[in-house]
PDB file of N, CA and C in Angstrom:
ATOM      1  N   UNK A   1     179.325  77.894 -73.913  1.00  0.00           N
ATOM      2  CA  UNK A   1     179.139  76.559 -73.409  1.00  0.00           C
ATOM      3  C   UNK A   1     180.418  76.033 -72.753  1.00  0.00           C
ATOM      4  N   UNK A   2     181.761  76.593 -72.785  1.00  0.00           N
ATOM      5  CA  UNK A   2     182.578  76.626 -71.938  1.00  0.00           C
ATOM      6  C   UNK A   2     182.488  75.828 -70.574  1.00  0.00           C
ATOM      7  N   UNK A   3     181.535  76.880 -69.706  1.00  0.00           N
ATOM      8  CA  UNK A   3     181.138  76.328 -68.133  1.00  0.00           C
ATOM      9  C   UNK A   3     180.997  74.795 -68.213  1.00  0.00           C
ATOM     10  N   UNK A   4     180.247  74.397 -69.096  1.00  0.00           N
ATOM     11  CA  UNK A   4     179.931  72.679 -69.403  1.00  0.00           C
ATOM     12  C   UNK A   4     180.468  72.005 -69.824  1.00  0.00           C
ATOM     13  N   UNK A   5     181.812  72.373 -70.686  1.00  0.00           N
ATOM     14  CA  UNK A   5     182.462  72.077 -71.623  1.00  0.00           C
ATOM     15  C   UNK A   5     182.281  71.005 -72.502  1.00  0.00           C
ATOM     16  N   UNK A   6     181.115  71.443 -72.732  1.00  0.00           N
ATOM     17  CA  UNK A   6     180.352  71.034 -74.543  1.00  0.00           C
ATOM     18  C   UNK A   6     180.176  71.928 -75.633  1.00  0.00           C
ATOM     19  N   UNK A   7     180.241  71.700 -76.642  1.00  0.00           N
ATOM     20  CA  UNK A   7     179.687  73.090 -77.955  1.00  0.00           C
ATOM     21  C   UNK A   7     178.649  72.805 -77.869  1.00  0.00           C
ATOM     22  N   UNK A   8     178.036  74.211 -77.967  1.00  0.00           N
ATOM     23  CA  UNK A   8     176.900  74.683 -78.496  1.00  0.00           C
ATOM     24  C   UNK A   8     175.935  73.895 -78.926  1.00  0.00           C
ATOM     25  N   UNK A   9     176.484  73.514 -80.328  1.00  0.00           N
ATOM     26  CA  UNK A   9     175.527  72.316 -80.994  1.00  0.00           C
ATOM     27  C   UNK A   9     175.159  71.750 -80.368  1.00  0.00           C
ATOM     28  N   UNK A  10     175.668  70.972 -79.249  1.00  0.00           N
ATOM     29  CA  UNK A  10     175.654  69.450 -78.731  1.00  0.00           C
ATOM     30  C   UNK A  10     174.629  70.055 -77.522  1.00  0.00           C
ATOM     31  N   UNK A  11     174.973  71.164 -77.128  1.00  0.00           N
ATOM     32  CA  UNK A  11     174.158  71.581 -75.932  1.00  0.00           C
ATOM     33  C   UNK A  11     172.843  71.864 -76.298  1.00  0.00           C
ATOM     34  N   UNK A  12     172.655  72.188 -77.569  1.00  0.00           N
ATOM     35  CA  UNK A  12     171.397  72.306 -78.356  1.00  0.00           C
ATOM     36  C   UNK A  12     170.604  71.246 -78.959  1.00  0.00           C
ATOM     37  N   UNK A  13     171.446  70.324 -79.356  1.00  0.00           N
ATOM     38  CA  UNK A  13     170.576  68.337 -79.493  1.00  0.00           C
ATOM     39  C   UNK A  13     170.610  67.702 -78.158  1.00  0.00           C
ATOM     40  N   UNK A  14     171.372  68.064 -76.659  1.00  0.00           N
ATOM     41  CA  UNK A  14     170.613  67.191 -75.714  1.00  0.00           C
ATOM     42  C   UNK A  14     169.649  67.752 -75.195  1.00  0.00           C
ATOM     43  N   UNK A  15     169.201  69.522 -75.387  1.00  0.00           N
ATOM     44  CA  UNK A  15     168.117  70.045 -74.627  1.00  0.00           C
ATOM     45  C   UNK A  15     167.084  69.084 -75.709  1.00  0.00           C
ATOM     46  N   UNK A  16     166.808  69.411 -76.923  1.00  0.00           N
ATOM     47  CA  UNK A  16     165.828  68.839 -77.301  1.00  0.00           C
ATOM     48  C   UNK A  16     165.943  67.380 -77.516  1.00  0.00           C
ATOM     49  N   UNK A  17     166.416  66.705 -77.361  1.00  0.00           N
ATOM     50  CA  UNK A  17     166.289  65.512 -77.129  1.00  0.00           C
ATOM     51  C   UNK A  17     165.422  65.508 -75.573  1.00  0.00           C
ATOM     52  N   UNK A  18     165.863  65.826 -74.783  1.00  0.00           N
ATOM     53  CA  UNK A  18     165.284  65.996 -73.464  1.00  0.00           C
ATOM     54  C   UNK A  18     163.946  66.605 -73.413  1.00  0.00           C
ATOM     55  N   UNK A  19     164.048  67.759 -73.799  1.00  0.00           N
ATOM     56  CA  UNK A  19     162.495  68.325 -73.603  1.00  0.00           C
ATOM     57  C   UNK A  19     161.756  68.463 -75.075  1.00  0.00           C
ATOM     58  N   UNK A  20     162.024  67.798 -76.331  1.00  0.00           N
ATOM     59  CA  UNK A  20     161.626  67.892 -77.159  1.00  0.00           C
ATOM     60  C   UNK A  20     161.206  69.282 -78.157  1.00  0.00           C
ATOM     61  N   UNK A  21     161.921  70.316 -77.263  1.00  0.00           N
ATOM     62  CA  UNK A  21     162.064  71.793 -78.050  1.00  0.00           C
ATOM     63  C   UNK A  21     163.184  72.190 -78.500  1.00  0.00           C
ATOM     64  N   UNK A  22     162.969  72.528 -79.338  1.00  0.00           N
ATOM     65  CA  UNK A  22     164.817  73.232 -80.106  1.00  0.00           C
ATOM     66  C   UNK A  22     164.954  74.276 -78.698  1.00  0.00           C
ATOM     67  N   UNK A  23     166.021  74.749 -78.547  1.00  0.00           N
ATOM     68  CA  UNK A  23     166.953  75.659 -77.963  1.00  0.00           C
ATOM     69  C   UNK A  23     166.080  76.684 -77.841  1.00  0.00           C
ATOM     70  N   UNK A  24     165.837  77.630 -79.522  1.00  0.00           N
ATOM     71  CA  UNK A  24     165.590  78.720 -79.748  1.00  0.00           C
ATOM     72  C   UNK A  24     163.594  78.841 -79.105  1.00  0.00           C
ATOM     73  N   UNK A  25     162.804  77.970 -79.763  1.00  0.00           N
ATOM     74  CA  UNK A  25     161.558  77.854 -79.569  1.00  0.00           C
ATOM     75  C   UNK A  25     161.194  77.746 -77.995  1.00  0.00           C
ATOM     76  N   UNK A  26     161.680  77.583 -77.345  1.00  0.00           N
ATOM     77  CA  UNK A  26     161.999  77.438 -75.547  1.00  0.00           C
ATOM     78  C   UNK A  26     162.263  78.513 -75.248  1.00  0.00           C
ATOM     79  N   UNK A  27     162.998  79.322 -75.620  1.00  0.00           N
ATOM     80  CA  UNK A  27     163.550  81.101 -74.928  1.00  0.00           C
ATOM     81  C   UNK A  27     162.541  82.066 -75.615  1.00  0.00           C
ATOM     82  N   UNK A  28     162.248  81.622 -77.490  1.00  0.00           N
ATOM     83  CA  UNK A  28     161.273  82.445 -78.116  1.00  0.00           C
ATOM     84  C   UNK A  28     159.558  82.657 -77.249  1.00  0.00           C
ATOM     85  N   UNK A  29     159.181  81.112 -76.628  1.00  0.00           N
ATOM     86  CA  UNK A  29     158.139  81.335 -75.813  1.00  0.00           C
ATOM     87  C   UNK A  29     158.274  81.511 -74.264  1.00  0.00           C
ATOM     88  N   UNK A  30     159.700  81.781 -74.034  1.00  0.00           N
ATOM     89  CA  UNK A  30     159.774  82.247 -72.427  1.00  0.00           C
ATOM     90  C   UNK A  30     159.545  83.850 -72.782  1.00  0.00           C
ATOM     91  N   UNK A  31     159.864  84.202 -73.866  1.00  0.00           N
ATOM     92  CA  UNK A  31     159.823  85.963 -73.965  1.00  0.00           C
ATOM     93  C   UNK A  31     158.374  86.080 -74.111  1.00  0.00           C
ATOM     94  N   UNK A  32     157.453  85.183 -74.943  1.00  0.00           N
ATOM     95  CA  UNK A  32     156.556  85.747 -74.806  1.00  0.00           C
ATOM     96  C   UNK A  32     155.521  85.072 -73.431  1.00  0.00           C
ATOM     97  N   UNK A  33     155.834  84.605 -73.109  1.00  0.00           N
ATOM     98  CA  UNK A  33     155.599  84.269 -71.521  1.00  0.00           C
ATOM     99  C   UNK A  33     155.838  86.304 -70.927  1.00  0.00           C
ATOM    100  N   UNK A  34     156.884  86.433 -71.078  1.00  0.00           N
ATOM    101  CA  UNK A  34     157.142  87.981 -70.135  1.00  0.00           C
ATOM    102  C   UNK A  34     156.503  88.841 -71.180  1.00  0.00           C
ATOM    103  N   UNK A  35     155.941  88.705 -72.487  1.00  0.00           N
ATOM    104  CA  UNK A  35     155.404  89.649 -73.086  1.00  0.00           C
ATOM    105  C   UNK A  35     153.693  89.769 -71.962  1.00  0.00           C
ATOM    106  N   UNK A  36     153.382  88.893 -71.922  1.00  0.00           N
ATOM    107  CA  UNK A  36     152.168  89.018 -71.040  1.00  0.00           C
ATOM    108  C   UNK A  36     151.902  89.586 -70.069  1.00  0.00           C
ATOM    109  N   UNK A  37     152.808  89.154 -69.415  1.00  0.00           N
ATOM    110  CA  UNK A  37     152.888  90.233 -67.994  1.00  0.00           C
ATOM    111  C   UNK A  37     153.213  91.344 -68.171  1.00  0.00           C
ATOM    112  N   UNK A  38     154.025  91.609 -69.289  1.00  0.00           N
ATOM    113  CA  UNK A  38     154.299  93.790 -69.287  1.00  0.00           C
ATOM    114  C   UNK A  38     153.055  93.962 -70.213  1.00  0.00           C
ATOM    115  N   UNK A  39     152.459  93.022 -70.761  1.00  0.00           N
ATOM    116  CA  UNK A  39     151.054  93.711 -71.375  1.00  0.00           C
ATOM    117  C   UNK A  39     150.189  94.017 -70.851  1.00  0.00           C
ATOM    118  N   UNK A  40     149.760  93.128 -69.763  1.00  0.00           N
ATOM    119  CA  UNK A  40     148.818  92.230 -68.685  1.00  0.00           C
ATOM    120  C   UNK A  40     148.023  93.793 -68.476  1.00  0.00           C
ATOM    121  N   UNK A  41     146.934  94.277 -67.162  1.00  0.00           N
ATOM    122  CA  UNK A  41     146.098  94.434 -66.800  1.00  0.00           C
ATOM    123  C   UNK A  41     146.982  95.690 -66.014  1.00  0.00           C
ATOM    124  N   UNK A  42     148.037  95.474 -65.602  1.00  0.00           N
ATOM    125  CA  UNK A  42     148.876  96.095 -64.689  1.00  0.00           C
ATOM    126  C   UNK A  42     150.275  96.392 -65.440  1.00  0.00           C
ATOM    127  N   UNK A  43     150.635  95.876 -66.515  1.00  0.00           N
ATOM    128  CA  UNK A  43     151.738  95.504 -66.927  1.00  0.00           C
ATOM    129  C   UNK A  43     152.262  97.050 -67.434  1.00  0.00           C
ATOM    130  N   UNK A  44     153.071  96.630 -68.250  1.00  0.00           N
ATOM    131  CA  UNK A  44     153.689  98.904 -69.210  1.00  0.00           C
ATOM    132  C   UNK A  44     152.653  98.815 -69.763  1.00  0.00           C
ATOM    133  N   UNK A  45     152.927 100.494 -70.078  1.00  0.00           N
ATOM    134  CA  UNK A  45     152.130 101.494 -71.155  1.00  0.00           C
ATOM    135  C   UNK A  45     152.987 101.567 -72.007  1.00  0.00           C
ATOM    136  N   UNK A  46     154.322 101.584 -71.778  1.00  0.00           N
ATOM    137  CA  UNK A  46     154.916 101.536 -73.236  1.00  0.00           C
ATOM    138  C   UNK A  46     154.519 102.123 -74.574  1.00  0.00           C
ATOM    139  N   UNK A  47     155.528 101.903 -75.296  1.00  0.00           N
ATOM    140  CA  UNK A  47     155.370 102.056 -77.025  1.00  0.00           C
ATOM    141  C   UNK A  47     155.563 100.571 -76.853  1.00  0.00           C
ATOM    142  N   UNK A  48     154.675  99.561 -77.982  1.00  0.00           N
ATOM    143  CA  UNK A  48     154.898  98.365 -78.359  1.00  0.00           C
ATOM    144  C   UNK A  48     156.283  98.083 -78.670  1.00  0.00           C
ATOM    145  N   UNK A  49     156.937  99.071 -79.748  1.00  0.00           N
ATOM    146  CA  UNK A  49     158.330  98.392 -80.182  1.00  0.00           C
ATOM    147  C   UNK A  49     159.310  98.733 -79.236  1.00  0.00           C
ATOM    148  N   UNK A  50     158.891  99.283 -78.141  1.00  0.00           N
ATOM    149  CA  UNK A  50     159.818  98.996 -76.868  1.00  0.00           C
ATOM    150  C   UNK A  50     160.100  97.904 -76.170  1.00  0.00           C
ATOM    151  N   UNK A  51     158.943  97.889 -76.057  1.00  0.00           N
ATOM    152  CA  UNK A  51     158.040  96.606 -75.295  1.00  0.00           C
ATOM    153  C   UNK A  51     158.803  95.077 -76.218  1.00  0.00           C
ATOM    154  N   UNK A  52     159.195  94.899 -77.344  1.00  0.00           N
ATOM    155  CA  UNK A  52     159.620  94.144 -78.485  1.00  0.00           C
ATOM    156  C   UNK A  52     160.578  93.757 -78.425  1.00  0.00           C
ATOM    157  N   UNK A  53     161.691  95.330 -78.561  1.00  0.00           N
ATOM    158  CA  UNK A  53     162.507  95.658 -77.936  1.00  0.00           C
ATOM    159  C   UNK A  53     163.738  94.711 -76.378  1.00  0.00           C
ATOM    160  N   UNK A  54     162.818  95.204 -75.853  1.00  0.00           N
ATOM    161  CA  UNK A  54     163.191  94.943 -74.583  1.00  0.00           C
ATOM    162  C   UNK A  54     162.746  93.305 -74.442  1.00  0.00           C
ATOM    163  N   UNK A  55     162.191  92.825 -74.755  1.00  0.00           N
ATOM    164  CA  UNK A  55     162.184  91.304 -74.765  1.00  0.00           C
ATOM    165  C   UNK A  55     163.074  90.360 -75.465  1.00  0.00           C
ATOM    166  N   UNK A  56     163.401  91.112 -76.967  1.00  0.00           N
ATOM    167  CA  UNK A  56     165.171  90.578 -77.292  1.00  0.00           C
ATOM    168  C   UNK A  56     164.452  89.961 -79.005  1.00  0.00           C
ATOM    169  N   UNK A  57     163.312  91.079 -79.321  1.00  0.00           N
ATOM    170  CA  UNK A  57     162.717  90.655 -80.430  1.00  0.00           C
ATOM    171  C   UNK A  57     163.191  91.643 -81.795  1.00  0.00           C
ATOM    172  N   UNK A  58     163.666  91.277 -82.547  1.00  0.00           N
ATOM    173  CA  UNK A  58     164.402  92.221 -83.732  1.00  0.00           C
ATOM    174  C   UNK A  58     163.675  93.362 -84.153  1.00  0.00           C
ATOM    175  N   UNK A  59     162.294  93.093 -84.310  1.00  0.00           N
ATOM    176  CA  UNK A  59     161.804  94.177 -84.788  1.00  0.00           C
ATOM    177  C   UNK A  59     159.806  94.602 -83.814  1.00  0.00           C
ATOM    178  N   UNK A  60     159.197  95.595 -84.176  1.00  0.00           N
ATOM    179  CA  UNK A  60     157.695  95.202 -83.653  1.00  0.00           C
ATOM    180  C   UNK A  60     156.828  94.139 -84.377  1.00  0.00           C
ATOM    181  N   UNK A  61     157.340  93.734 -86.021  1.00  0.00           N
ATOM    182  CA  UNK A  61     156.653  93.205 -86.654  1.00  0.00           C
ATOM    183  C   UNK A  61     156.796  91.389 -86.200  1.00  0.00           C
ATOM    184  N   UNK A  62     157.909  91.417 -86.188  1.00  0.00           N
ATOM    185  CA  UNK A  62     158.701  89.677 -85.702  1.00  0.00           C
ATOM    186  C   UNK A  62     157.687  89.345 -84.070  1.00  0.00           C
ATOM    187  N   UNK A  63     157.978  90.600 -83.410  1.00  0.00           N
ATOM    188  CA  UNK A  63     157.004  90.373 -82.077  1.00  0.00           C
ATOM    189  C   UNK A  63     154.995  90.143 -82.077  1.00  0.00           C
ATOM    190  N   UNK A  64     154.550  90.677 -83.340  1.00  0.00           N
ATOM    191  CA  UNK A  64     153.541  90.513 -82.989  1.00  0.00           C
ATOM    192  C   UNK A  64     153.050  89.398 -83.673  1.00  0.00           C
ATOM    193  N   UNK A  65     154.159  89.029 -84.989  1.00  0.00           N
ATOM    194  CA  UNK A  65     153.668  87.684 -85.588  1.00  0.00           C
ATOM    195  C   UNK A  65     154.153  86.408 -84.915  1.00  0.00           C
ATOM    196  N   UNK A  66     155.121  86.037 -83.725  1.00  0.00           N
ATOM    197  CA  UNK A  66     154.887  85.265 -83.038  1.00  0.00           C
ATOM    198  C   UNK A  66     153.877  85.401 -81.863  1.00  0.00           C
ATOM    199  N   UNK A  67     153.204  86.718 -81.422  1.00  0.00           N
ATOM    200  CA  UNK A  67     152.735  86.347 -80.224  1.00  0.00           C
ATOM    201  C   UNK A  67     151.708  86.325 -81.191  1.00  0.00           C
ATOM    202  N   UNK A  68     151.078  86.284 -82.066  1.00  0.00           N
ATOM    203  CA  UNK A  68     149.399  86.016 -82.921  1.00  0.00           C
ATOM    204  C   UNK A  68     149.632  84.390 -82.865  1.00  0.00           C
ATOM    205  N   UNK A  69     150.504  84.264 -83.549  1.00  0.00           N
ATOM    206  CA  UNK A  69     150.742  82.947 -83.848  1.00  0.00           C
ATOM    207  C   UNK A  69     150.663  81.809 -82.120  1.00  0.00           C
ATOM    208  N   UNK A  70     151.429  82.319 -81.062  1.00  0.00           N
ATOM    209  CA  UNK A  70     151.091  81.642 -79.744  1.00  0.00           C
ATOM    210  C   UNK A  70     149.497  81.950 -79.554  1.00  0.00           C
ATOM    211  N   UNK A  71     148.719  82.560 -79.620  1.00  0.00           N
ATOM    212  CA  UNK A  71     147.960  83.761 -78.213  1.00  0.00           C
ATOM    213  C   UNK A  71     146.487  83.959 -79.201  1.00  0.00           C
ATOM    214  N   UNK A  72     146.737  83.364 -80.350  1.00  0.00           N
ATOM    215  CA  UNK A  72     145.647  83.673 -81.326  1.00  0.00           C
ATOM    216  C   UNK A  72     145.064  85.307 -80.934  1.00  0.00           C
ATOM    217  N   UNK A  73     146.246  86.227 -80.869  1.00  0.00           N
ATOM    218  CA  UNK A  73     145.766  87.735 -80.618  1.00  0.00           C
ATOM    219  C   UNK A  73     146.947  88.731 -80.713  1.00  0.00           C
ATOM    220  N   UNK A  74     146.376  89.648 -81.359  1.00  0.00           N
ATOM    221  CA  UNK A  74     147.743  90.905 -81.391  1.00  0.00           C
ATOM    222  C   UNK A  74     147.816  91.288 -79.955  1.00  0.00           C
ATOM    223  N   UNK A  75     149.577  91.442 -79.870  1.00  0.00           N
ATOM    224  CA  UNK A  75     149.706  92.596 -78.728  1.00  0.00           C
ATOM    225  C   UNK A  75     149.020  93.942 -78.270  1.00  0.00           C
ATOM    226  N   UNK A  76     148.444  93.932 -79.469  1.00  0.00           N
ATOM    227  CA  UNK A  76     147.447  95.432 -78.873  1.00  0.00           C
ATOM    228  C   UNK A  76     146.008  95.279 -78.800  1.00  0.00           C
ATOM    229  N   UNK A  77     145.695  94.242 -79.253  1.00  0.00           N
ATOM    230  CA  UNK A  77     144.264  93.298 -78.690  1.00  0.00           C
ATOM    231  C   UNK A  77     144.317  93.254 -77.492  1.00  0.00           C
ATOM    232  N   UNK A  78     145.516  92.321 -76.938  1.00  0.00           N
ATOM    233  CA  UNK A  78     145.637  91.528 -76.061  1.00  0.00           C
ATOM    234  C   UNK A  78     145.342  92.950 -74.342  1.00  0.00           C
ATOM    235  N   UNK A  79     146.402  93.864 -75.000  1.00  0.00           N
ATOM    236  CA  UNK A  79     146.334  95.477 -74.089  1.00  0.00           C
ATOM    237  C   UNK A  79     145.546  95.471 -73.866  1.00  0.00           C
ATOM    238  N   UNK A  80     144.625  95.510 -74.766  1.00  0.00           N
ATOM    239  CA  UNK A  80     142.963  96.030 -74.741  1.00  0.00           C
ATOM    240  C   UNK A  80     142.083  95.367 -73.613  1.00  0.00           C
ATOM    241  N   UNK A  81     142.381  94.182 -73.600  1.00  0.00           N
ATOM    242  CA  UNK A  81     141.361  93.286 -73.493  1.00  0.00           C
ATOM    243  C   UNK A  81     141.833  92.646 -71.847  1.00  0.00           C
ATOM    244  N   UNK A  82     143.097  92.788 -71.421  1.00  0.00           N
ATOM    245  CA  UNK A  82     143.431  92.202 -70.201  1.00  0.00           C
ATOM    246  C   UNK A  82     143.021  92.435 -68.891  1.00  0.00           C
ATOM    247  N   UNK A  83     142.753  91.433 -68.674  1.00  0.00           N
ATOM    248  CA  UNK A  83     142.265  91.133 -66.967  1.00  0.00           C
ATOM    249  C   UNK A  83     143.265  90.471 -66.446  1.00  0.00           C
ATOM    250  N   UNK A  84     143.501  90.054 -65.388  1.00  0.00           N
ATOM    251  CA  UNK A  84     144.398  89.272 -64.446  1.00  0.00           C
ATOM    252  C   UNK A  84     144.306  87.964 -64.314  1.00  0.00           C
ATOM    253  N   UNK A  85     142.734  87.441 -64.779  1.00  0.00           N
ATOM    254  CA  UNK A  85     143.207  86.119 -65.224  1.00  0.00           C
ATOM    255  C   UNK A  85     143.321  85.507 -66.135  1.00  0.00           C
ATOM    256  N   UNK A  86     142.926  86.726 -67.470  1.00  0.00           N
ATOM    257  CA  UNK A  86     143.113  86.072 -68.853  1.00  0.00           C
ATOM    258  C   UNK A  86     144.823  85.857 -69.188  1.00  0.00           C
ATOM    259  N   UNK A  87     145.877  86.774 -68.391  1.00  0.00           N
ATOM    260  CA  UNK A  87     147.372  86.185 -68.798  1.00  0.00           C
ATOM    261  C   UNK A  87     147.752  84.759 -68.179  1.00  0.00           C
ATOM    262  N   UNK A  88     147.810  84.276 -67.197  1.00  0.00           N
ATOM    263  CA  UNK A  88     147.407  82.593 -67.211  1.00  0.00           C
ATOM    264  C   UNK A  88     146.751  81.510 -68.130  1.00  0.00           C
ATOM    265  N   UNK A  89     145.373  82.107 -68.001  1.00  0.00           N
ATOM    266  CA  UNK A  89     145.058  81.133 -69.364  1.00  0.00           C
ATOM    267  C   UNK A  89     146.014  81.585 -70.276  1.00  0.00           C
ATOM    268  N   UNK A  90     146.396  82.555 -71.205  1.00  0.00           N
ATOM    269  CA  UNK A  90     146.992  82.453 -72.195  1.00  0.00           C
ATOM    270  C   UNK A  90     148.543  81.918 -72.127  1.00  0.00           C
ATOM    271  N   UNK A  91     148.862  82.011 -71.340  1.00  0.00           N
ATOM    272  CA  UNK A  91     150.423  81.292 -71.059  1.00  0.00           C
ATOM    273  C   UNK A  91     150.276  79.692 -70.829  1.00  0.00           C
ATOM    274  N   UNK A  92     148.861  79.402 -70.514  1.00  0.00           N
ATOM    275  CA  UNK A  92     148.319  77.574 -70.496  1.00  0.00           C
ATOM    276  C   UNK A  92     148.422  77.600 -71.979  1.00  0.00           C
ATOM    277  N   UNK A  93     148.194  78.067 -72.836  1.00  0.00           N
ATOM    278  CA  UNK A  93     148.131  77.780 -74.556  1.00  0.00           C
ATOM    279  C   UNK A  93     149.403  77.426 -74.512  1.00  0.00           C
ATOM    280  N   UNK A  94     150.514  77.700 -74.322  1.00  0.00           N
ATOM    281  CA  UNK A  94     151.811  77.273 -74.888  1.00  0.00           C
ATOM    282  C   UNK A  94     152.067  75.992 -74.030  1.00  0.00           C
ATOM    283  N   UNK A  95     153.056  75.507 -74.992  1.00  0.00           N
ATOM    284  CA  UNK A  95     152.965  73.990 -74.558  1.00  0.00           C
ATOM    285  C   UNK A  95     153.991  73.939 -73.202  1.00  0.00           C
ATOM    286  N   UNK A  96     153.540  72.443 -72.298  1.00  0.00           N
ATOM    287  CA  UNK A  96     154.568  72.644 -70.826  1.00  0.00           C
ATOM    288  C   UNK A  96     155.533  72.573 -71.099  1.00  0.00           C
ATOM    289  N   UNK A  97     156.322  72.463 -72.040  1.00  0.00           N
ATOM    290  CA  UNK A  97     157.873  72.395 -71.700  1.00  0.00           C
ATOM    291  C   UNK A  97     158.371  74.150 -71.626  1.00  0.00           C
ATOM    292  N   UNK A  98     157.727  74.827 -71.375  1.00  0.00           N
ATOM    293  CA  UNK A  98     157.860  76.295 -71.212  1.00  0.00           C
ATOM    294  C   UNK A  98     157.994  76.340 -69.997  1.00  0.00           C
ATOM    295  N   UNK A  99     157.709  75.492 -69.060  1.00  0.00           N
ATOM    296  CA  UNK A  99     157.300  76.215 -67.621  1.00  0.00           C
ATOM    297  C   UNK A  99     158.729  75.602 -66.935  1.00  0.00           C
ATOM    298  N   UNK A 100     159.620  75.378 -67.636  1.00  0.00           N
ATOM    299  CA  UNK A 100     161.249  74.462 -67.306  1.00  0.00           C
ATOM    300  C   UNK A 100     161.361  74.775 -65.963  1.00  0.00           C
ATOM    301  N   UNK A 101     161.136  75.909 -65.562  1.00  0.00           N
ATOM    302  CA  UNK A 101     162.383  76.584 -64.331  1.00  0.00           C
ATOM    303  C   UNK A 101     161.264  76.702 -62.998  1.00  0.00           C
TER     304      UNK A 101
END
């Protein structure tokens, strides 16, 4: 936090003051925002805990109990089941302060 020259903390109570999301819950559903699209219809074949992995998630288990918890569906449901316009709707489930950028 240097560049801004604020700490951390402080940079972390005016985001949510502002957009009403902690710090962490804002980047946790931007990853799974990009979990969709490498799942999607077109997305990898992957191994899942790559796929987990590579999104910046500790383990496969941490990854599939937040995206159940967003998506009301496992990551390997979700494989199963994707079309091109069901990853939209499911990225409409998470709330707008996701769509920041």
């Amino acid at each position: 936090m240097r560049v801004v020259g604020v700490s951390a903390f402080h940079a972390c109570r005016v985001f949510r003051r502002r957009t009403g999301y902690t710090l962490h819950r804002y980047l946790t559903e931007q990853r799974l925002c990009a979990a969709l699209t490498r799942l999607g219809a077109d997305g990898e074949s992957g191994d899942l805990r790559e796929i987990a992995a590579g999104l910046g998630f500790s383990s496969h288990s941490q990854f599939t109990a937040h995206f159940r918890a967003a998506f009301a569906i496992t990551p390997s449901e979700f494989r199963r089941r994707a079309t091109a316009p069901v990853v939209p709707e499911l990225a409409g489930r998470l709330r707008p302060a996701t769509r920041l950028s």
